[in-house]
Protein backbone atom coordinates (compact mmCIF):
# COMPACT_ATOMS: atom_id res chain seq x y z
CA UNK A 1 -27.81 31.76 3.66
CA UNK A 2 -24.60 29.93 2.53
CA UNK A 3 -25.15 26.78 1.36
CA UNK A 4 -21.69 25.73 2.83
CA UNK A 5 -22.04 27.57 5.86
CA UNK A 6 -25.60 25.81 6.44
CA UNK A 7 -24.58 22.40 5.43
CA UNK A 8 -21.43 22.85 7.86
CA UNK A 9 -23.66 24.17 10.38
CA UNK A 10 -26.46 21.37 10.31
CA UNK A 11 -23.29 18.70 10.17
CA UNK A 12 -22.49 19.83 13.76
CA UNK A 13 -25.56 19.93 14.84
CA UNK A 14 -26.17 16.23 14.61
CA UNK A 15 -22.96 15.55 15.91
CA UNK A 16 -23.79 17.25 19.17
CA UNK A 17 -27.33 15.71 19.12
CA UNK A 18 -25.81 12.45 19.31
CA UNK A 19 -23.01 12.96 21.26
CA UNK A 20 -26.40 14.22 23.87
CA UNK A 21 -27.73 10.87 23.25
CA UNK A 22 -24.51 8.78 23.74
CA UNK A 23 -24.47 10.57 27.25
CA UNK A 24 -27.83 9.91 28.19
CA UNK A 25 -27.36 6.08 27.05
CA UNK A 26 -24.24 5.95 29.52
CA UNK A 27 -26.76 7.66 32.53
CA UNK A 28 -29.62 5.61 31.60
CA UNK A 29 -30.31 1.41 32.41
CA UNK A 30 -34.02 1.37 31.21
CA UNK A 31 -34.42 -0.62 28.42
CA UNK A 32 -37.72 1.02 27.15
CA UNK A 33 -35.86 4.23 27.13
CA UNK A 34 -32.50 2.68 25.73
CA UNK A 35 -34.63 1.55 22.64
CA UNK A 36 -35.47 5.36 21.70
CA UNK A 37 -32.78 7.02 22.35
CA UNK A 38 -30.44 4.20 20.30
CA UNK A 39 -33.34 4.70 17.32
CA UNK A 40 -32.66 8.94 17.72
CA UNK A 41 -28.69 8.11 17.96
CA UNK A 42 -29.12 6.14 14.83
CA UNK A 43 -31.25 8.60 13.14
CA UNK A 44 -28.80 11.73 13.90
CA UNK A 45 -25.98 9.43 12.41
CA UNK A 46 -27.52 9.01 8.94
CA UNK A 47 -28.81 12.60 9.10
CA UNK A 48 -24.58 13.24 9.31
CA UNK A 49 -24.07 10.86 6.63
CA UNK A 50 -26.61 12.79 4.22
CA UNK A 51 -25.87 16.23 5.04
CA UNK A 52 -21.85 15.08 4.61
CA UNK A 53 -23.24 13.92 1.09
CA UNK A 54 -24.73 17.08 0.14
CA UNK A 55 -21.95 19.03 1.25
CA UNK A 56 -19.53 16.92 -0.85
CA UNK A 57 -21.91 17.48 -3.81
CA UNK A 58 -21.86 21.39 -3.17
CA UNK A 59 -18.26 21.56 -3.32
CA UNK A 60 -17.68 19.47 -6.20
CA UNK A 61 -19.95 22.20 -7.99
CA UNK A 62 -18.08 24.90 -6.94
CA UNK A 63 -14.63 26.13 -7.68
CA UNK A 64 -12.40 23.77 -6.39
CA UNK A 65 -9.49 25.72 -6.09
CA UNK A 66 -10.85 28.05 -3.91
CA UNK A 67 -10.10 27.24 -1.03
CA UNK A 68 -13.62 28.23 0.98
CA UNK A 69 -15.70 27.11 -1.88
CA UNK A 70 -17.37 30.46 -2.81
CA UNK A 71 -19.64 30.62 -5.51
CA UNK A 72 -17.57 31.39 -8.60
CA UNK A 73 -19.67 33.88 -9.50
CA UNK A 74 -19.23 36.43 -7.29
CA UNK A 75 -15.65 36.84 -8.12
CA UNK A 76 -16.32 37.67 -11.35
């Protein structure tokens, strides 16, 4: 695929992942479950943080200028 396209992709998917788990935390009042969903919330959270790295990193590499970061070597 597009390595913009995927890292964009995967960046929503965590959101909505923990958006999931922020709703089940408002449904939910037992603690043994609280404890694993807060650990998944957490998780999907730093999964956003690394993906929003690596997308940062990919654009950097790529033709700045352009404004939906396409590999510069295709408009050659």
């Amino acid at each position: 695929g597009d390595l913009i396209a995927d890292l964009t992709e995967d960046l929503a998917a965590e959101q909505k992942a923990r958006v999931t788990y922020d709703n089940i935390l408002r449904l939910s009042d037992d603690p043994d479950v609280n404890d694993v969903i807060k650990f998944l919330r957490a998780r999907e959270i730093v999964h956003f943080q690394r993906f929003g790295e690596g997308l940062r990193l990919a654009k950097d590499k790529m033709n700045e200028k352009n404004l939906y970061f396409v590999n510069p070597s295709f408009d050659k």
